[in-house]
PDB file of N, CA and C in Angstrom:
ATOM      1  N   UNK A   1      39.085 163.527-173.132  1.00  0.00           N
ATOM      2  CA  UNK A   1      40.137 163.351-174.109  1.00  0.00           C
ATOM      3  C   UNK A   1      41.312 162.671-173.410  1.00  0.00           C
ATOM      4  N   UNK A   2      41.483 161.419-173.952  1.00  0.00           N
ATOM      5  CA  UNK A   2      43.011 160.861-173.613  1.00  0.00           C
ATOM      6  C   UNK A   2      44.277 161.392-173.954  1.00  0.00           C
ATOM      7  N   UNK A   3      45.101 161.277-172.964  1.00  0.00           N
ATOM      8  CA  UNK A   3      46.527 161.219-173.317  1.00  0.00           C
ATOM      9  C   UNK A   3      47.133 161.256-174.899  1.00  0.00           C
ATOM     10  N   UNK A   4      46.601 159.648-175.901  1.00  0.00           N
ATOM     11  CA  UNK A   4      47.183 159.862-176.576  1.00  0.00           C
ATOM     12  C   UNK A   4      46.276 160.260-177.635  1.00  0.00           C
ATOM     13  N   UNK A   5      45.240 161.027-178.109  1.00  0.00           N
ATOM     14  CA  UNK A   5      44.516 161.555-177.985  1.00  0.00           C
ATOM     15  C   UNK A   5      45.104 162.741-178.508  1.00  0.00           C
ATOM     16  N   UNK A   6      45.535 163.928-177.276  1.00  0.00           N
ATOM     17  CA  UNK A   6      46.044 164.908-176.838  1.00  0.00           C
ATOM     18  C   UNK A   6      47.207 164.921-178.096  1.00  0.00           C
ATOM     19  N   UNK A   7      48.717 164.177-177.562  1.00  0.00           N
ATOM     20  CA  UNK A   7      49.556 163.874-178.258  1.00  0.00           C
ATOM     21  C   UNK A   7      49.372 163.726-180.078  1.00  0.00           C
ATOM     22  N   UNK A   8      48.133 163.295-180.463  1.00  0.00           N
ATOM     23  CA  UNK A   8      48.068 162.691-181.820  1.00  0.00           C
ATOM     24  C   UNK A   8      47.467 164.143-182.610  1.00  0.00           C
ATOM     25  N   UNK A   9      46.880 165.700-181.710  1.00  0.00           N
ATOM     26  CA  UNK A   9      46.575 166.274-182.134  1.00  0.00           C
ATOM     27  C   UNK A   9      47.661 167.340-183.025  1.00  0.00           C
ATOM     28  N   UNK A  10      47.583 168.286-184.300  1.00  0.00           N
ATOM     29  CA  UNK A  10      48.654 168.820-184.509  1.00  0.00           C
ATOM     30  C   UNK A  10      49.120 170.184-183.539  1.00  0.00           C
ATOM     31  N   UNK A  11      49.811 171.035-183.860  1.00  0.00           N
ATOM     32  CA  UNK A  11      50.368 172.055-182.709  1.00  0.00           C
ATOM     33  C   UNK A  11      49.095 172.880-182.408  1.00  0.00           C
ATOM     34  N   UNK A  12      48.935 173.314-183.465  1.00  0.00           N
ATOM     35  CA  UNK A  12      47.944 174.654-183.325  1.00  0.00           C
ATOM     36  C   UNK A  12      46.463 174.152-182.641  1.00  0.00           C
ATOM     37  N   UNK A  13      46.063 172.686-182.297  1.00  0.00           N
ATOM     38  CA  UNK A  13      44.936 172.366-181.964  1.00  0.00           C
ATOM     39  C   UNK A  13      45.433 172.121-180.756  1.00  0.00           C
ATOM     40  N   UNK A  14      46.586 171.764-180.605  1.00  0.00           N
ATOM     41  CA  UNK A  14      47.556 171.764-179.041  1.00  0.00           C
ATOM     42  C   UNK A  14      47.331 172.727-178.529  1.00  0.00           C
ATOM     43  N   UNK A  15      47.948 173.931-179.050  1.00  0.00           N
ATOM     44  CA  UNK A  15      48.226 175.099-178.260  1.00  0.00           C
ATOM     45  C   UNK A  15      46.684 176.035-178.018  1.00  0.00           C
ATOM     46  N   UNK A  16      45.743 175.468-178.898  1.00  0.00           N
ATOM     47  CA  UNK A  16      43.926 175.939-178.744  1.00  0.00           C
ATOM     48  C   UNK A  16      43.458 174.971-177.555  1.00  0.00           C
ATOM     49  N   UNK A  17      44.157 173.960-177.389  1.00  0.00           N
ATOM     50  CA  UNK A  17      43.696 173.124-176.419  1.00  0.00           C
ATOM     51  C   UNK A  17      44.059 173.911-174.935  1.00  0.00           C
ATOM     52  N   UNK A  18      45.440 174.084-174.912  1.00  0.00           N
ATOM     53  CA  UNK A  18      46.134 174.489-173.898  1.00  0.00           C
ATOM     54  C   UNK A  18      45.502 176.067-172.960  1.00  0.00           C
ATOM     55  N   UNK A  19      45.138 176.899-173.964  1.00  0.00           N
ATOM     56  CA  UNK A  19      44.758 178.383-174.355  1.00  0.00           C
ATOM     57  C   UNK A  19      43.371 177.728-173.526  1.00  0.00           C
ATOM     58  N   UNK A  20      42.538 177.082-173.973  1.00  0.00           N
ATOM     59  CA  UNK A  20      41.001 176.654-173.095  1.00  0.00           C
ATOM     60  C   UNK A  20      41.418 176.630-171.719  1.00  0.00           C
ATOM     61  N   UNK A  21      41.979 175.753-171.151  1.00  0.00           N
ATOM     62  CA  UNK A  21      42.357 174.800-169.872  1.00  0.00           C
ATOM     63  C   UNK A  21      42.991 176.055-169.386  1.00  0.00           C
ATOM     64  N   UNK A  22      43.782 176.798-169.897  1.00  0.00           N
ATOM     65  CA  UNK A  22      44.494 177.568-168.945  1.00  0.00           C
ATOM     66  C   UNK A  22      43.396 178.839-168.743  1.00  0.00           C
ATOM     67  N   UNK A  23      42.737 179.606-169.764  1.00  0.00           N
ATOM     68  CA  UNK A  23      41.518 179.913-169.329  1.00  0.00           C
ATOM     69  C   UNK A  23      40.492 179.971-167.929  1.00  0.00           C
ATOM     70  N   UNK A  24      40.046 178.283-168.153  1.00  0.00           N
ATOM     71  CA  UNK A  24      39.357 177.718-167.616  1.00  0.00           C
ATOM     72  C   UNK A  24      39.773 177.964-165.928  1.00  0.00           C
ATOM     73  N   UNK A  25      41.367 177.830-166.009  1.00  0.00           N
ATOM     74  CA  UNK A  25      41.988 177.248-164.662  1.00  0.00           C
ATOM     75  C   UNK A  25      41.794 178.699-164.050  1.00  0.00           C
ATOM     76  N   UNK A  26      42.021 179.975-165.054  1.00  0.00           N
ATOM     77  CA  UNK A  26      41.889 181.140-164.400  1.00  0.00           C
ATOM     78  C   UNK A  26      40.330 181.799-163.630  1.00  0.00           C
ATOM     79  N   UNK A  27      39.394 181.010-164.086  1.00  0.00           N
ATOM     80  CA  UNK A  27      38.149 181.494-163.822  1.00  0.00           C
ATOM     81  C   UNK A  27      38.264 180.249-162.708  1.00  0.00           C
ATOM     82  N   UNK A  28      39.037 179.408-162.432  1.00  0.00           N
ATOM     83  CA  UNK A  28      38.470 178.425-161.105  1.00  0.00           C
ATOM     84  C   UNK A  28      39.178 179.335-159.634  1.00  0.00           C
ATOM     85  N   UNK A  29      38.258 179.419-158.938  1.00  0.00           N
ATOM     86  CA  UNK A  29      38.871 180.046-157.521  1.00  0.00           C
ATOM     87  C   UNK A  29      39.228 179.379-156.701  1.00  0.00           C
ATOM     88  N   UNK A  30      39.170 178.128-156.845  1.00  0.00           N
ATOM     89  CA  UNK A  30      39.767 176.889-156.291  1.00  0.00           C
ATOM     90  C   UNK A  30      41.866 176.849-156.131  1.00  0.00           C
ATOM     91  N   UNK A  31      41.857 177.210-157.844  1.00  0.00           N
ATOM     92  CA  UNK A  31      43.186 177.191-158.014  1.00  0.00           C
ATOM     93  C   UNK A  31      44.091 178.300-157.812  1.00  0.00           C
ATOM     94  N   UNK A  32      43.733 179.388-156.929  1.00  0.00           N
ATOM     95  CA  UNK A  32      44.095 180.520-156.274  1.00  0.00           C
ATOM     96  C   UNK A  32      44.846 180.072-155.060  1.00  0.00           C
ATOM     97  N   UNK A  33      44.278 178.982-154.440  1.00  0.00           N
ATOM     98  CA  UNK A  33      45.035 178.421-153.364  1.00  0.00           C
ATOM     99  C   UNK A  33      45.651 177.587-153.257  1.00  0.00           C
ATOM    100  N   UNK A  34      46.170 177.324-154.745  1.00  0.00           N
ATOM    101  CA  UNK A  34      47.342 176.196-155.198  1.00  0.00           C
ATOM    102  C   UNK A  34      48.320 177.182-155.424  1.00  0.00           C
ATOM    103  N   UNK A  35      48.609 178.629-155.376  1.00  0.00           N
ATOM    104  CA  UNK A  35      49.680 179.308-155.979  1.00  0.00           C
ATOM    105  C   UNK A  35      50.205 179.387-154.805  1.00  0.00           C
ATOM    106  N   UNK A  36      51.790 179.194-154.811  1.00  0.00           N
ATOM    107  CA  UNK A  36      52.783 179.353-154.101  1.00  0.00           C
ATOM    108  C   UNK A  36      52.777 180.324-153.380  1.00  0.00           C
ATOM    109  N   UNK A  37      53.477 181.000-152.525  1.00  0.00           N
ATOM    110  CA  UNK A  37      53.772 182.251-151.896  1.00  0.00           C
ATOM    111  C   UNK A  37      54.985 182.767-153.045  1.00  0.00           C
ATOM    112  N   UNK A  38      55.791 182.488-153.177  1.00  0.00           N
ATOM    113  CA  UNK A  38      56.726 182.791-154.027  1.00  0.00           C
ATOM    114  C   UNK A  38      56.519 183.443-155.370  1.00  0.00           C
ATOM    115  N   UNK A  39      55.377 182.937-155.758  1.00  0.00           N
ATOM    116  CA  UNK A  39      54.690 182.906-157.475  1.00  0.00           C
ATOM    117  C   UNK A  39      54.090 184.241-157.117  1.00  0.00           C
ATOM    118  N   UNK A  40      53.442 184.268-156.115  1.00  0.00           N
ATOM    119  CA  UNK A  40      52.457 185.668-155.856  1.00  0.00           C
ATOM    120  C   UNK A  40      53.594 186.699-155.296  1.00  0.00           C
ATOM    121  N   UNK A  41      54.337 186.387-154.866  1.00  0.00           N
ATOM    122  CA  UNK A  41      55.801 187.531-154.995  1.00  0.00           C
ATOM    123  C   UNK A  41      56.115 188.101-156.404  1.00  0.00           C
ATOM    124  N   UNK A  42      56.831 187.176-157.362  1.00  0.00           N
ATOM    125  CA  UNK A  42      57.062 187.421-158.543  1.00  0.00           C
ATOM    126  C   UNK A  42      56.044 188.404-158.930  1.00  0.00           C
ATOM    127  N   UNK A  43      55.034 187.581-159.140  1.00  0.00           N
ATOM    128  CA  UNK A  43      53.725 188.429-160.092  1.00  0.00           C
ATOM    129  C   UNK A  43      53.665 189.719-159.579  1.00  0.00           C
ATOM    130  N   UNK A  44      53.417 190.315-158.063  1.00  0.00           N
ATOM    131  CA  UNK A  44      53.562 191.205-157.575  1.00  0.00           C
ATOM    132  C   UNK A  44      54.630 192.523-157.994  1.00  0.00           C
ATOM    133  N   UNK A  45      56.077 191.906-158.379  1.00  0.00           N
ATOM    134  CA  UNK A  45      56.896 192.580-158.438  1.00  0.00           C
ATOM    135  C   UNK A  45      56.908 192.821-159.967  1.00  0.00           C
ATOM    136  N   UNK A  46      56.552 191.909-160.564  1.00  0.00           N
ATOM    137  CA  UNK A  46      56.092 192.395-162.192  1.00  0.00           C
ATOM    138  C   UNK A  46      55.078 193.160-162.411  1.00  0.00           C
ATOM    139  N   UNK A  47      53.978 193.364-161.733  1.00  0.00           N
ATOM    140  CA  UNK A  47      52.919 194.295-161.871  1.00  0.00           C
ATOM    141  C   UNK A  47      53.097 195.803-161.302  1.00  0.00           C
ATOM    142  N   UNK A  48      53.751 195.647-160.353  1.00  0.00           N
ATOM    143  CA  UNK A  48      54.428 196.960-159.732  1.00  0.00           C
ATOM    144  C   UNK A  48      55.274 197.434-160.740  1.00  0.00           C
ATOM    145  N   UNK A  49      56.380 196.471-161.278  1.00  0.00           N
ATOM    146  CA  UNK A  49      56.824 197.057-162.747  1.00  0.00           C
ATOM    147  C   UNK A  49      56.106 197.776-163.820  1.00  0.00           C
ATOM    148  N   UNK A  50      55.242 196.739-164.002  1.00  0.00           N
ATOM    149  CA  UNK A  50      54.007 197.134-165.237  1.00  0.00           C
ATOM    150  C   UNK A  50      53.840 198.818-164.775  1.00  0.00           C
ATOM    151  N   UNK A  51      52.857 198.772-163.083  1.00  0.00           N
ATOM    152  CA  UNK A  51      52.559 200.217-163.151  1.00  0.00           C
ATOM    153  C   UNK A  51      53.282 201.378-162.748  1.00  0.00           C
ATOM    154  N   UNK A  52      54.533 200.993-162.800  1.00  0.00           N
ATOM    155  CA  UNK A  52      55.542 201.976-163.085  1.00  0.00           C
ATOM    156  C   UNK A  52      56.398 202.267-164.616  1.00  0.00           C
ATOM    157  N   UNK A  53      55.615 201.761-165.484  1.00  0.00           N
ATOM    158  CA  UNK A  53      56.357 201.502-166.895  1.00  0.00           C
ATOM    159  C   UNK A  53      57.681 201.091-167.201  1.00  0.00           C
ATOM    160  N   UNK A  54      58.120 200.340-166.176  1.00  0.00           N
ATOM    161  CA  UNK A  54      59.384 199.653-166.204  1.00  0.00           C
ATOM    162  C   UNK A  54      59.257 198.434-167.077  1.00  0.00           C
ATOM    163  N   UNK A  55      58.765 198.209-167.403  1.00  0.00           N
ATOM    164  CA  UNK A  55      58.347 196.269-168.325  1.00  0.00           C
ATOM    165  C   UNK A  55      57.564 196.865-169.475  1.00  0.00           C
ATOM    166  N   UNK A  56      58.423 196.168-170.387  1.00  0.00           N
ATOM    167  CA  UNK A  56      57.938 196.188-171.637  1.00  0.00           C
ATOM    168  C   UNK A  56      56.534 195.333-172.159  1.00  0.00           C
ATOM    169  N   UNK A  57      55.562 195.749-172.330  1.00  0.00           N
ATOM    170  CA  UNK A  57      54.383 195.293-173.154  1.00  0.00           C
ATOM    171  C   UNK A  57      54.133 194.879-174.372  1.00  0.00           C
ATOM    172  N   UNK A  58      53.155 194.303-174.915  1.00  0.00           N
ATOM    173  CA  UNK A  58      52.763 193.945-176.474  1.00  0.00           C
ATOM    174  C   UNK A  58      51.002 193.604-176.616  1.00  0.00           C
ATOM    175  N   UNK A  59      50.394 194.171-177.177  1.00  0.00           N
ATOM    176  CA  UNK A  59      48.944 193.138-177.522  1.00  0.00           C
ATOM    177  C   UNK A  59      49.137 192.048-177.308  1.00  0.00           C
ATOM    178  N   UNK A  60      47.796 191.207-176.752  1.00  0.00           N
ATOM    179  CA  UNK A  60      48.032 189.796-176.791  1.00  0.00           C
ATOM    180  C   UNK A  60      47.935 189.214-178.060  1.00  0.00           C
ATOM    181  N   UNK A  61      47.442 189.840-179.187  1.00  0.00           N
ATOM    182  CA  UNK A  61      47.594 189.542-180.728  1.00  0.00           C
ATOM    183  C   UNK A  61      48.901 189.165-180.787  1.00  0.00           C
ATOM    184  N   UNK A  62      49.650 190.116-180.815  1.00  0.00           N
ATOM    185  CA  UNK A  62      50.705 190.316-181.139  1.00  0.00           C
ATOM    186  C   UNK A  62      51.965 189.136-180.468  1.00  0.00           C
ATOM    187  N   UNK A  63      51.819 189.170-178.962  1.00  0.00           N
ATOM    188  CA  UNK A  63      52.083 188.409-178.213  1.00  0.00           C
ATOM    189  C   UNK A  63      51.822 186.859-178.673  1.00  0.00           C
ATOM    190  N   UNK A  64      51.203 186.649-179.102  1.00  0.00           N
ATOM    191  CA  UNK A  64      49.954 185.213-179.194  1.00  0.00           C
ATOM    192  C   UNK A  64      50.805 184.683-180.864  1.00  0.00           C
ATOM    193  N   UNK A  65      50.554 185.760-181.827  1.00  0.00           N
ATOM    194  CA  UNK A  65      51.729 185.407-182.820  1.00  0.00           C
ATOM    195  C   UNK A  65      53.017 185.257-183.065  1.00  0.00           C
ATOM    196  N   UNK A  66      53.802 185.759-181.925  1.00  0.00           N
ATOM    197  CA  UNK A  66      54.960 185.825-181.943  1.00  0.00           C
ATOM    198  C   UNK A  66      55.329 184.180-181.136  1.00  0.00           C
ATOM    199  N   UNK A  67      54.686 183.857-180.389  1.00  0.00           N
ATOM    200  CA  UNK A  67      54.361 182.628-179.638  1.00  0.00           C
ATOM    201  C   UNK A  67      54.490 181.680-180.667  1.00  0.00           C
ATOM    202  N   UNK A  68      53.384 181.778-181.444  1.00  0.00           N
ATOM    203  CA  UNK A  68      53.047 180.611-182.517  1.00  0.00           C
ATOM    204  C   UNK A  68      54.076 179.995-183.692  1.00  0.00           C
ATOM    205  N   UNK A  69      54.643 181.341-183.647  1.00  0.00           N
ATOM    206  CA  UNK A  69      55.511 181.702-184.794  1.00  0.00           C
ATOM    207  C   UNK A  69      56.742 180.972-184.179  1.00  0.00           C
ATOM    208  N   UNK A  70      56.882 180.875-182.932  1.00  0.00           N
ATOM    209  CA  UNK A  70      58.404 180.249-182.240  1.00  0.00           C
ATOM    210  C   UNK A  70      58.115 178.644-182.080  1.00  0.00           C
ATOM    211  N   UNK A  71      56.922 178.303-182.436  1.00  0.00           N
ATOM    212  CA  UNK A  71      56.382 176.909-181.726  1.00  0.00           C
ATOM    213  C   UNK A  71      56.248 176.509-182.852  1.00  0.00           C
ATOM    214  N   UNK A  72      56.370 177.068-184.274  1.00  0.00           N
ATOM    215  CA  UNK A  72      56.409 176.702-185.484  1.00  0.00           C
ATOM    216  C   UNK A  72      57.758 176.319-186.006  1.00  0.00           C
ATOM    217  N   UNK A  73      58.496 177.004-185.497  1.00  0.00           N
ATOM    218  CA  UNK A  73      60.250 176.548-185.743  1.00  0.00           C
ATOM    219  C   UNK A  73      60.592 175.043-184.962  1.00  0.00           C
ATOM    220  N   UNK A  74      59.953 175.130-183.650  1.00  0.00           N
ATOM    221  CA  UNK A  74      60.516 173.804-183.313  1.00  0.00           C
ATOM    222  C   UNK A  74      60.278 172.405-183.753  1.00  0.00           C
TER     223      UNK A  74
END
């Protein structure tokens, strides 16, 4: 799929596009050793949050609509 291609699609086939690839990128173990040191800090200190119930949660339903719903205003 080209560039403009990509661009000519509407949001919601955008953001189904995006949702694949980022997927995808998570099952590659390749791209584990493209993450920063810094990035794996953050994440670290948010998950330590998580399992201390300091950070607020949502379903990814829920999450995923509230998303859509903001990408629909713009």
């Amino acid at each position: 799929m080209t560039n403009p291609q990509i661009a000519a699609l509407p949001l919601a086939e955008k953001l189904d596009l995006m949702e694949t690839l980022w997927d995808s990128l998570c099952r590659d173990a390749s791209v584990e050793s493209l993450i920063p040191d810094w990035h794996q800090t953050v994440l670290s200190d948010r998950i330590a949050r998580l399992d201390r119930g300091e950070e607020p949660v949502s379903p990814w339903n829920e999450a995923k609509s509230r998303l859509l719903d903001e990408a629909g205003k713009l």
